[in-house]
PDB file of N, CA and C in Angstrom:
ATOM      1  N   UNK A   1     -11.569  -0.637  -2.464  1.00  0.00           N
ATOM      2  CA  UNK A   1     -10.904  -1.315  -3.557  1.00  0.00           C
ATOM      3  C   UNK A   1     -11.205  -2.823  -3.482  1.00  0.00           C
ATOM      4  N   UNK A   2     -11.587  -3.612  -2.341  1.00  0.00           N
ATOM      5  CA  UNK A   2     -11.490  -4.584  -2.500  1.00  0.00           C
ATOM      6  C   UNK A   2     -12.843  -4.912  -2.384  1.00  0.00           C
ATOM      7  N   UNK A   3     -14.093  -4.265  -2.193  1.00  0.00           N
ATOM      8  CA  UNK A   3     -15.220  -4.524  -2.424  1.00  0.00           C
ATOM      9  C   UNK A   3     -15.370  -4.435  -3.973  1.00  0.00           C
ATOM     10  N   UNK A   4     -14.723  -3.577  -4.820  1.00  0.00           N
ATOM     11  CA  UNK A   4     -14.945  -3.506  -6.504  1.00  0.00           C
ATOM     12  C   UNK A   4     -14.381  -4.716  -6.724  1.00  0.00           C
ATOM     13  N   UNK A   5     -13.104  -5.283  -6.143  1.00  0.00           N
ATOM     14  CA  UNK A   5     -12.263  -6.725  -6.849  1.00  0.00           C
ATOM     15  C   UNK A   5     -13.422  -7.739  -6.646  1.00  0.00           C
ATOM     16  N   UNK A   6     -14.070  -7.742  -5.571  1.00  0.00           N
ATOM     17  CA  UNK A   6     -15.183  -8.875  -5.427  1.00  0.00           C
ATOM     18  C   UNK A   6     -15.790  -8.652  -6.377  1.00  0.00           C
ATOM     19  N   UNK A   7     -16.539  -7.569  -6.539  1.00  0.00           N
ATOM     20  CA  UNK A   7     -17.732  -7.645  -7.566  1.00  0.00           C
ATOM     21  C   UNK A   7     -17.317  -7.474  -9.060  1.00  0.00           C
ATOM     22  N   UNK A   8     -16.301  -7.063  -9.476  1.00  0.00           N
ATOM     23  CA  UNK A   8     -16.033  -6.853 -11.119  1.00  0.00           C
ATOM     24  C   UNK A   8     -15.038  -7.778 -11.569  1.00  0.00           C
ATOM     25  N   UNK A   9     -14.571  -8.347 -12.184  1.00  0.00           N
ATOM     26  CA  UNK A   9     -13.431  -9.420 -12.748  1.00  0.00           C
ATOM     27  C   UNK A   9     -12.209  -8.262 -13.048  1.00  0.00           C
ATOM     28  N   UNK A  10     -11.559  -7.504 -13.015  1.00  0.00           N
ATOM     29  CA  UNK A  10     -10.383  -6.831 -12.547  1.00  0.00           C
ATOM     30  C   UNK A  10      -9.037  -7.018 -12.832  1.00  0.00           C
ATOM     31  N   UNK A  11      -9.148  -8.369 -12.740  1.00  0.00           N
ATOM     32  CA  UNK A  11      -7.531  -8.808 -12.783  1.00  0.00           C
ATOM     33  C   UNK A  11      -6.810  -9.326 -14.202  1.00  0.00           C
ATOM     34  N   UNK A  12      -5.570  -9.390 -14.535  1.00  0.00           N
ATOM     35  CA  UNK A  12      -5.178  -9.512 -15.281  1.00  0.00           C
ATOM     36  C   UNK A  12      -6.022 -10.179 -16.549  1.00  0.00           C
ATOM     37  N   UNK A  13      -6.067  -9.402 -18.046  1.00  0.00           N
ATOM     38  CA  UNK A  13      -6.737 -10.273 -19.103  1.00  0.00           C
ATOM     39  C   UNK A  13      -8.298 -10.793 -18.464  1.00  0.00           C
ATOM     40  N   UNK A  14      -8.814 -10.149 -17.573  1.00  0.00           N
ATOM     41  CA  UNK A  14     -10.038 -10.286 -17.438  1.00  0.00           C
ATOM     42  C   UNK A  14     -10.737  -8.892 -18.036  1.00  0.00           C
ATOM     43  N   UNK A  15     -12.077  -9.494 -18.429  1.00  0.00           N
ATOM     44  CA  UNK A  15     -12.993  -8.412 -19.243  1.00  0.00           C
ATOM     45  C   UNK A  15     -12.892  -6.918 -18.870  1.00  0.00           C
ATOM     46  N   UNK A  16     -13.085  -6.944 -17.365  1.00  0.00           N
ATOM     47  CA  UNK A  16     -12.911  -5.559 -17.288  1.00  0.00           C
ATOM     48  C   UNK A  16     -11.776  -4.821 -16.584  1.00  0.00           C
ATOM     49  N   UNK A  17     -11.013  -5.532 -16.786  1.00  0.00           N
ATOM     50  CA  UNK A  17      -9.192  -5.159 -16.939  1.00  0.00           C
ATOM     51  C   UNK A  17      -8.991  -3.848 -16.977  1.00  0.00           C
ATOM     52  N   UNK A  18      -8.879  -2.780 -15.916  1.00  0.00           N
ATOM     53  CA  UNK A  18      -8.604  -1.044 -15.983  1.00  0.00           C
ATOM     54  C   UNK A  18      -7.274  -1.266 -15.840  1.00  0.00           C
ATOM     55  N   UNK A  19      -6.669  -0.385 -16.897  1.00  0.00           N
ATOM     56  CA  UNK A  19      -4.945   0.006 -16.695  1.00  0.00           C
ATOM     57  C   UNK A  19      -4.848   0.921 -15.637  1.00  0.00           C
ATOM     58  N   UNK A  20      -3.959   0.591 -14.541  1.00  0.00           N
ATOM     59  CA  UNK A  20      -3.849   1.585 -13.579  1.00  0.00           C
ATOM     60  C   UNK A  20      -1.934   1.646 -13.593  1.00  0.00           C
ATOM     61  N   UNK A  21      -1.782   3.176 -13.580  1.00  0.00           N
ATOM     62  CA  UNK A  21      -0.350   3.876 -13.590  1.00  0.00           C
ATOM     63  C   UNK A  21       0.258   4.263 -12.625  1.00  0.00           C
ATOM     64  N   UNK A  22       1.352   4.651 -12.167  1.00  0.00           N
ATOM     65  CA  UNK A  22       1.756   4.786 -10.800  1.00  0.00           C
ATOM     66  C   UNK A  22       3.456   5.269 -11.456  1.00  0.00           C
ATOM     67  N   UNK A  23       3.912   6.451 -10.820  1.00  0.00           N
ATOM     68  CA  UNK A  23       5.154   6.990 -11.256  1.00  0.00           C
ATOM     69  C   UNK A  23       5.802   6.359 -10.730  1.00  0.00           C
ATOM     70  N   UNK A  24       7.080   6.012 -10.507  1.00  0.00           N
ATOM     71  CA  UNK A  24       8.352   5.521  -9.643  1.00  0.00           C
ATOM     72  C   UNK A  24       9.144   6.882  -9.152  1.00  0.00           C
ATOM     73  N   UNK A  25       8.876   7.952  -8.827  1.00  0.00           N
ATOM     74  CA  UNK A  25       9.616   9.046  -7.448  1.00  0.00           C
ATOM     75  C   UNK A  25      11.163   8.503  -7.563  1.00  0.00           C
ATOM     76  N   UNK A  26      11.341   7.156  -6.717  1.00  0.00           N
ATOM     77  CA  UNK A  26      12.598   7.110  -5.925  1.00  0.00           C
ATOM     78  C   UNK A  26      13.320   7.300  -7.083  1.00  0.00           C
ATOM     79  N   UNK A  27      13.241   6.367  -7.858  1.00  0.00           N
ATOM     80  CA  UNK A  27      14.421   6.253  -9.363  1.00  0.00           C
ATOM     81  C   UNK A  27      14.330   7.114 -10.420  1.00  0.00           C
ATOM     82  N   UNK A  28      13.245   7.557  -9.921  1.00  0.00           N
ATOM     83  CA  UNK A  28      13.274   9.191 -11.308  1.00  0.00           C
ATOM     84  C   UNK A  28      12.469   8.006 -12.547  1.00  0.00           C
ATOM     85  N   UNK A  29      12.174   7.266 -12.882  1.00  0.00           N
ATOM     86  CA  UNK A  29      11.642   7.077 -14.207  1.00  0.00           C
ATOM     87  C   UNK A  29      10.573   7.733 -15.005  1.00  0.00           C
ATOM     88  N   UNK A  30      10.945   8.570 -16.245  1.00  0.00           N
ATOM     89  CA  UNK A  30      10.329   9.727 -16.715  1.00  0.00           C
ATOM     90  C   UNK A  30       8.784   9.111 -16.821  1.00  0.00           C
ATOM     91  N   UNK A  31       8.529   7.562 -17.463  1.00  0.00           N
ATOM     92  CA  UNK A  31       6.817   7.074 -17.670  1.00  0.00           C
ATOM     93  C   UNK A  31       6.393   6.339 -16.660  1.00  0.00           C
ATOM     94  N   UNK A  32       5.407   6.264 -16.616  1.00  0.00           N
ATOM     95  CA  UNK A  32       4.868   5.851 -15.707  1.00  0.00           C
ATOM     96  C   UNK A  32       4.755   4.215 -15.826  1.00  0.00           C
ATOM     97  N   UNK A  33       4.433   3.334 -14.734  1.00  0.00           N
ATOM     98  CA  UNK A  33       4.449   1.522 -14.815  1.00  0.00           C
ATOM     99  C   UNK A  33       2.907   1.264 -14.512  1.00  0.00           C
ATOM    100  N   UNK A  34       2.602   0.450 -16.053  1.00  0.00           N
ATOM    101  CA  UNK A  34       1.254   0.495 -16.469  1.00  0.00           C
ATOM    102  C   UNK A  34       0.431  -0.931 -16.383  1.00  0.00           C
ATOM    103  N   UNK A  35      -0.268  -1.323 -15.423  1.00  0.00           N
ATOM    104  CA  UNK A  35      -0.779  -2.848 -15.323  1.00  0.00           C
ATOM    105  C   UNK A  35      -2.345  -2.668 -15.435  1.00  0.00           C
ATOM    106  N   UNK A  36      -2.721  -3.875 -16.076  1.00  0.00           N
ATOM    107  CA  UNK A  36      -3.823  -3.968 -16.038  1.00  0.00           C
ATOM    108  C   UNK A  36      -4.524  -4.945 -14.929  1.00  0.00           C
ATOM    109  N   UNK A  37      -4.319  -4.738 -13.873  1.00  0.00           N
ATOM    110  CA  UNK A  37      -4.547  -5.306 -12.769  1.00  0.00           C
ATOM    111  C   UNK A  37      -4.938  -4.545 -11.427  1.00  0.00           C
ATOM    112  N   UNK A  38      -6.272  -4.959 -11.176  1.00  0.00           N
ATOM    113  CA  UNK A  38      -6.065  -4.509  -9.555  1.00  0.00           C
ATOM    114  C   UNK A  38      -5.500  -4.612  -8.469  1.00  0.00           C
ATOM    115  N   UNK A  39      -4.839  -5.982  -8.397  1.00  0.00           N
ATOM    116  CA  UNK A  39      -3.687  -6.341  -7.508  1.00  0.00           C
ATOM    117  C   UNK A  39      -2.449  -5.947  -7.341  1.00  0.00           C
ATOM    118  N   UNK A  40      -2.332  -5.202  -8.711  1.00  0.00           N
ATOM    119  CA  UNK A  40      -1.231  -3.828  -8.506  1.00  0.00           C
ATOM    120  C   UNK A  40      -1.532  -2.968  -7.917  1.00  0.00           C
ATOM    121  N   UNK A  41      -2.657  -2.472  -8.199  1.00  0.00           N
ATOM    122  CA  UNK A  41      -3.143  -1.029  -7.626  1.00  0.00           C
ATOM    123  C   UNK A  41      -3.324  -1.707  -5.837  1.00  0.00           C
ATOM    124  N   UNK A  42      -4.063  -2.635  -5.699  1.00  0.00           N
ATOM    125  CA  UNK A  42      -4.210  -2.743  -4.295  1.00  0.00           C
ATOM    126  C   UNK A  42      -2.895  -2.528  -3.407  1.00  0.00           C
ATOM    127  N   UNK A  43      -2.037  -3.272  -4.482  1.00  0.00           N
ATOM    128  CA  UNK A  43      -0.732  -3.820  -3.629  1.00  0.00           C
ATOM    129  C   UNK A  43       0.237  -2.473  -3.647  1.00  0.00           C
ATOM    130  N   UNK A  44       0.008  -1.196  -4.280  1.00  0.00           N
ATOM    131  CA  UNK A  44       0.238  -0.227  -4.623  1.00  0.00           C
ATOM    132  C   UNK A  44      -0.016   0.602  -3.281  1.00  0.00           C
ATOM    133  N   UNK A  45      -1.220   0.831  -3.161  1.00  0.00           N
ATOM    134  CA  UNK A  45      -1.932   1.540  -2.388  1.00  0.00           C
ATOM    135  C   UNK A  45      -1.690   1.116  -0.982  1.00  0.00           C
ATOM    136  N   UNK A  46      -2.087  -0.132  -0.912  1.00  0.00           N
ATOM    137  CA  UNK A  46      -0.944  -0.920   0.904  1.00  0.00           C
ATOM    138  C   UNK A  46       0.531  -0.345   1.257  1.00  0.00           C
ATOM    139  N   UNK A  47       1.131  -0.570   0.244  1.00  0.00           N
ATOM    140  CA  UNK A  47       2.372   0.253   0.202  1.00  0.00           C
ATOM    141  C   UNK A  47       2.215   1.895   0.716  1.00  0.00           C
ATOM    142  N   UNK A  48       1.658   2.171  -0.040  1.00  0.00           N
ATOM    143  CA  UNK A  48       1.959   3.650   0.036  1.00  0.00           C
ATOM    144  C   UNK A  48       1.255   3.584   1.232  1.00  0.00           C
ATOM    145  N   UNK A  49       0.240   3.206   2.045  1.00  0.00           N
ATOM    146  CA  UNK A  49      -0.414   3.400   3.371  1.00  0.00           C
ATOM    147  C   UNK A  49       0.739   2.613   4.491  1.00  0.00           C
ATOM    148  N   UNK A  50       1.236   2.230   4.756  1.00  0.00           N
ATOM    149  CA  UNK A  50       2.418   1.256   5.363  1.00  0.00           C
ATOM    150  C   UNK A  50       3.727   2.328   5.157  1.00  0.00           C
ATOM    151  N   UNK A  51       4.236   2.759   4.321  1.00  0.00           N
ATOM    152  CA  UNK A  51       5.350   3.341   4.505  1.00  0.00           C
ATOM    153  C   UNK A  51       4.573   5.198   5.020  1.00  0.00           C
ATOM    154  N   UNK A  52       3.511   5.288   4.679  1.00  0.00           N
ATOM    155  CA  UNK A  52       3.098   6.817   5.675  1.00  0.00           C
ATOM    156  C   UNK A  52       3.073   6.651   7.129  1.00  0.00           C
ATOM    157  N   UNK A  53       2.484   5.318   7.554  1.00  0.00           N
ATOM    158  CA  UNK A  53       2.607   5.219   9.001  1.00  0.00           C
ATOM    159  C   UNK A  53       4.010   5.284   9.658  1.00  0.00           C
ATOM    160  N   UNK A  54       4.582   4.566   8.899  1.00  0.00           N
ATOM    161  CA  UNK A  54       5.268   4.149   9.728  1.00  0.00           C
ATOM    162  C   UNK A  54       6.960   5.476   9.485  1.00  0.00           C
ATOM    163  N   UNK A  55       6.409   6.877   8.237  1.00  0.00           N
ATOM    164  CA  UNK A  55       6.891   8.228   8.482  1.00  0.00           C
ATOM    165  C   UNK A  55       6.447   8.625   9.802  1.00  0.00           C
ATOM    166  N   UNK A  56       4.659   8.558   9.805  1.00  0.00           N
ATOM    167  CA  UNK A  56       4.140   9.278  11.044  1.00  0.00           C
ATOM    168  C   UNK A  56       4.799   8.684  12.373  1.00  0.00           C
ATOM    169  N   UNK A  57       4.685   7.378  12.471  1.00  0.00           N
ATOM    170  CA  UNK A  57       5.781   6.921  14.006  1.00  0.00           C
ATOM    171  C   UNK A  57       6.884   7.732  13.586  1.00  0.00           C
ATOM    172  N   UNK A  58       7.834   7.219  12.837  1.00  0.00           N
ATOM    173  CA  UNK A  58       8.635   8.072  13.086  1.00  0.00           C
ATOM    174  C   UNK A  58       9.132   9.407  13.533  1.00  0.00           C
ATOM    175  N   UNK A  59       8.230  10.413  13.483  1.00  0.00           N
ATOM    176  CA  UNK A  59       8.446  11.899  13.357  1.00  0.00           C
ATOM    177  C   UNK A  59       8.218  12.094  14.295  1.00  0.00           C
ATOM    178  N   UNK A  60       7.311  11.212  15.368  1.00  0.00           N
ATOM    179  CA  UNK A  60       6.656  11.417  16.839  1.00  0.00           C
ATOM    180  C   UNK A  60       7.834  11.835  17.942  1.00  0.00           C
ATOM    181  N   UNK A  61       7.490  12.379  18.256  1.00  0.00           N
ATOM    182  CA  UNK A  61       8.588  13.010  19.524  1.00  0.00           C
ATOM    183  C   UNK A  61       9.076  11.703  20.483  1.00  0.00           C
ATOM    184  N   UNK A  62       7.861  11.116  21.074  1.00  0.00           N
ATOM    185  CA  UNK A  62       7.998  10.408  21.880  1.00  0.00           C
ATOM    186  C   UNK A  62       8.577  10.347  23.396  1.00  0.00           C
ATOM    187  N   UNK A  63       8.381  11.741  23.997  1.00  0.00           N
ATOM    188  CA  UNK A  63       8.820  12.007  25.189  1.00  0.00           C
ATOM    189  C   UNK A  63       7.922  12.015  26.017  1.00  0.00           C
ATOM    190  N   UNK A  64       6.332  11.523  25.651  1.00  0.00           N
ATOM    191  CA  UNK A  64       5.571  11.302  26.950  1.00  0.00           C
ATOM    192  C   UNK A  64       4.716  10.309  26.501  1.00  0.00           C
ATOM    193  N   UNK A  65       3.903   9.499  27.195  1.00  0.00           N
ATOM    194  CA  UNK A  65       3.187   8.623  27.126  1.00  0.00           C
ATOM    195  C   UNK A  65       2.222   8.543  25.944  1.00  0.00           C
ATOM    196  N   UNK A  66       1.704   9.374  25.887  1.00  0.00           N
ATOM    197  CA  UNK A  66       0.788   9.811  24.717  1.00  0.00           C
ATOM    198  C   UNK A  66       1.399   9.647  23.049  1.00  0.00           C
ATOM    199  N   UNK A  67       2.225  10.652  23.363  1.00  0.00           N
ATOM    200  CA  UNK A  67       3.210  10.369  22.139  1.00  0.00           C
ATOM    201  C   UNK A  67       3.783   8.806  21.482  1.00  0.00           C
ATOM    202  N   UNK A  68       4.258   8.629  22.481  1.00  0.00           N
ATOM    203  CA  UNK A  68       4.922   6.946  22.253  1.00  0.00           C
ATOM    204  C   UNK A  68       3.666   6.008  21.945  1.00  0.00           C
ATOM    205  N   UNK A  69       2.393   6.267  22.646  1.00  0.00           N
ATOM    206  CA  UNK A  69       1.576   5.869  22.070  1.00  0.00           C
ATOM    207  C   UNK A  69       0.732   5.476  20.947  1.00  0.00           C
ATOM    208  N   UNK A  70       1.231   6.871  20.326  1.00  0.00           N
ATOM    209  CA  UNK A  70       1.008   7.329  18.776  1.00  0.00           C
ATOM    210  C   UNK A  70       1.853   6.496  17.851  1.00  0.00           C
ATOM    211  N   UNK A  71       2.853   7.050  18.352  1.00  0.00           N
ATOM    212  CA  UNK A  71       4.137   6.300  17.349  1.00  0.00           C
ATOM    213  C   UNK A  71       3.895   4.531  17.419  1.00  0.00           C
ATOM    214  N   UNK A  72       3.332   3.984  18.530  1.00  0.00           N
ATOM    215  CA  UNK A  72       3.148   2.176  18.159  1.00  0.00           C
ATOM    216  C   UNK A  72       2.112   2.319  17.391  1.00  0.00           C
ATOM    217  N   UNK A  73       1.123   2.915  17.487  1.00  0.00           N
ATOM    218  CA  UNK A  73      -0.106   2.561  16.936  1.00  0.00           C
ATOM    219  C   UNK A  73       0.506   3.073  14.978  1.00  0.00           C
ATOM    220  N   UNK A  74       0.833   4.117  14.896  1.00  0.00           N
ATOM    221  CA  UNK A  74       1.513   4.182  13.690  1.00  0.00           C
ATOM    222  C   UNK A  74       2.211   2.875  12.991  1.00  0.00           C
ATOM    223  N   UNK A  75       3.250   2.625  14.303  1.00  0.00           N
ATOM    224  CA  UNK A  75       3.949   1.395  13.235  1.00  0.00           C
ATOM    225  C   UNK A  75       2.752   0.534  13.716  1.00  0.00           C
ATOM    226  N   UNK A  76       2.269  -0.254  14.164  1.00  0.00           N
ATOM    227  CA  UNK A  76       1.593  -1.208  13.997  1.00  0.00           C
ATOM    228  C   UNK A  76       0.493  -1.157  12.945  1.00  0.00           C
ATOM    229  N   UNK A  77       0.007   0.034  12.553  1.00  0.00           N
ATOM    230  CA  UNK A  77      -0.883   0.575  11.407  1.00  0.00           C
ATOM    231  C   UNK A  77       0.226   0.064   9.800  1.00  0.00           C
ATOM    232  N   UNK A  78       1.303   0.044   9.894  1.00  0.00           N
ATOM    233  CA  UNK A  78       2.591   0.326   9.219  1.00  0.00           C
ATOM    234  C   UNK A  78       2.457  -1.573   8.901  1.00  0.00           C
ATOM    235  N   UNK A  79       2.743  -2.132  10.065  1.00  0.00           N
ATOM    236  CA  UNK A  79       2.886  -3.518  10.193  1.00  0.00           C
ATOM    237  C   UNK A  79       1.471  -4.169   9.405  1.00  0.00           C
ATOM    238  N   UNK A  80       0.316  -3.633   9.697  1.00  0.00           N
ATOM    239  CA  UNK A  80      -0.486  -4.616   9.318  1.00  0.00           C
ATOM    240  C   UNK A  80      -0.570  -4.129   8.129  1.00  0.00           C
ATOM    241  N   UNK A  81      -0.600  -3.258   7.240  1.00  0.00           N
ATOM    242  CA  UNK A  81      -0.666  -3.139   5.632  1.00  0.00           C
ATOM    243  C   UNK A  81       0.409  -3.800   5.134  1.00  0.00           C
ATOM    244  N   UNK A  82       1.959  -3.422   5.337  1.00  0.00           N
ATOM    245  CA  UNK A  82       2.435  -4.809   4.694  1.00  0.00           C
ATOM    246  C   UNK A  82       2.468  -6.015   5.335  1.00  0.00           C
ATOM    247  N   UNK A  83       1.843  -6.859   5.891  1.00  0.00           N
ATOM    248  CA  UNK A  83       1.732  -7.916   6.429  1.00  0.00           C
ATOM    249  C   UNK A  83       0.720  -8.536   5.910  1.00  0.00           C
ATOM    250  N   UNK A  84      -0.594  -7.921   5.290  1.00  0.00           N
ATOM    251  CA  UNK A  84      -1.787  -8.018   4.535  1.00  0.00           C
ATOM    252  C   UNK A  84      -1.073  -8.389   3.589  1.00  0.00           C
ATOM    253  N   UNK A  85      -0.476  -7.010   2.764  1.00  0.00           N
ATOM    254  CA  UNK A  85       0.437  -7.238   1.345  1.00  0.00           C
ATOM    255  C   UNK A  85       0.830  -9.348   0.937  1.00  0.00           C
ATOM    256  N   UNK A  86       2.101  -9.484   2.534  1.00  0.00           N
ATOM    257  CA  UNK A  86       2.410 -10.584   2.292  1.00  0.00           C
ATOM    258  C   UNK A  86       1.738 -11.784   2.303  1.00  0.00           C
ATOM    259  N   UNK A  87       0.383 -12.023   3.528  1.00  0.00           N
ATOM    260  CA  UNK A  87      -0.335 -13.593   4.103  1.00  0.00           C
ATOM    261  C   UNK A  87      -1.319 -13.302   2.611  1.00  0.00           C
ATOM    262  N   UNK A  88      -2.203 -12.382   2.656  1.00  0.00           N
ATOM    263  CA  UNK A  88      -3.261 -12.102   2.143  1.00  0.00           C
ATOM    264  C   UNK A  88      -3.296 -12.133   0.468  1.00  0.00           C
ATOM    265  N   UNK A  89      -2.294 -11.244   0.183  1.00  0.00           N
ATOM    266  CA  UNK A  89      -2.139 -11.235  -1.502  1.00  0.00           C
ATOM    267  C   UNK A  89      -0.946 -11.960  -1.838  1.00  0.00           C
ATOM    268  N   UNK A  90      -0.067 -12.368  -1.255  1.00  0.00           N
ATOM    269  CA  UNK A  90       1.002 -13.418  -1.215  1.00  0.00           C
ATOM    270  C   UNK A  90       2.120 -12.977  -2.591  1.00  0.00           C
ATOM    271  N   UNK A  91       2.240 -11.372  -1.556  1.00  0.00           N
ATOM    272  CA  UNK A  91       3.083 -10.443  -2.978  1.00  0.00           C
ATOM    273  C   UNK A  91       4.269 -10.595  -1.713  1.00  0.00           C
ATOM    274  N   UNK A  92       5.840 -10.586  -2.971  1.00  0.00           N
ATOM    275  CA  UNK A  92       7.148 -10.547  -1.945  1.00  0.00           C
ATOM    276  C   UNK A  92       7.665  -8.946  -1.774  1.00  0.00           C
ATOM    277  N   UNK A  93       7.962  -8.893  -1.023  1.00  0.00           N
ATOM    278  CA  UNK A  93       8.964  -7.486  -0.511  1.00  0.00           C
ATOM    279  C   UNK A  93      10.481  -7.731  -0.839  1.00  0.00           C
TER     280      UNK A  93
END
């Protein structure tokens, strides 16, 4: 995704401006939230990769070395997508 943002103009009211959609789940909203921006979709997609990790730590047993192992590397997988989100694209949580 972020090799296409380099090379195509993408972002808002630029020429090649793709509407990208995304349901809202938690709140039930029946249509979907429609931007013409890639910095949605990026900032979209960080999200959704950041809150899976940091399911997968969670679910980890964590009763032996290995395990607990898993589970940091999860959240820290967790940590650096929204942490990107915030220095990098300078979107708020």
């Amino acid at each position: 995704m972020l090799m296409v943002k380099m090379r195509f103009p993408m972002e808002e009211n630029d020429p090649v401006a793709v509407p990208f959609a995304w349901y809202e789940h938690i709140i039930g909203l029946p249509t979907p939230i429609v931007f013409e921006d890639v910095n949605f979709e990026l900032g979209n997609i960080l999200y959704t990769i950041g809150t899976f990790h940091a399911s997968l730590g969670a679910v980890e047993t964590r009763v032996d070395l290995d395990s607990i192992k898993n589970a940091v590397m999860h959240f820290q997988l967790a940590a650096w997508s929204l942490k990107y989100m915030r220095d990098e694209m300078n979107l708020e949580m």
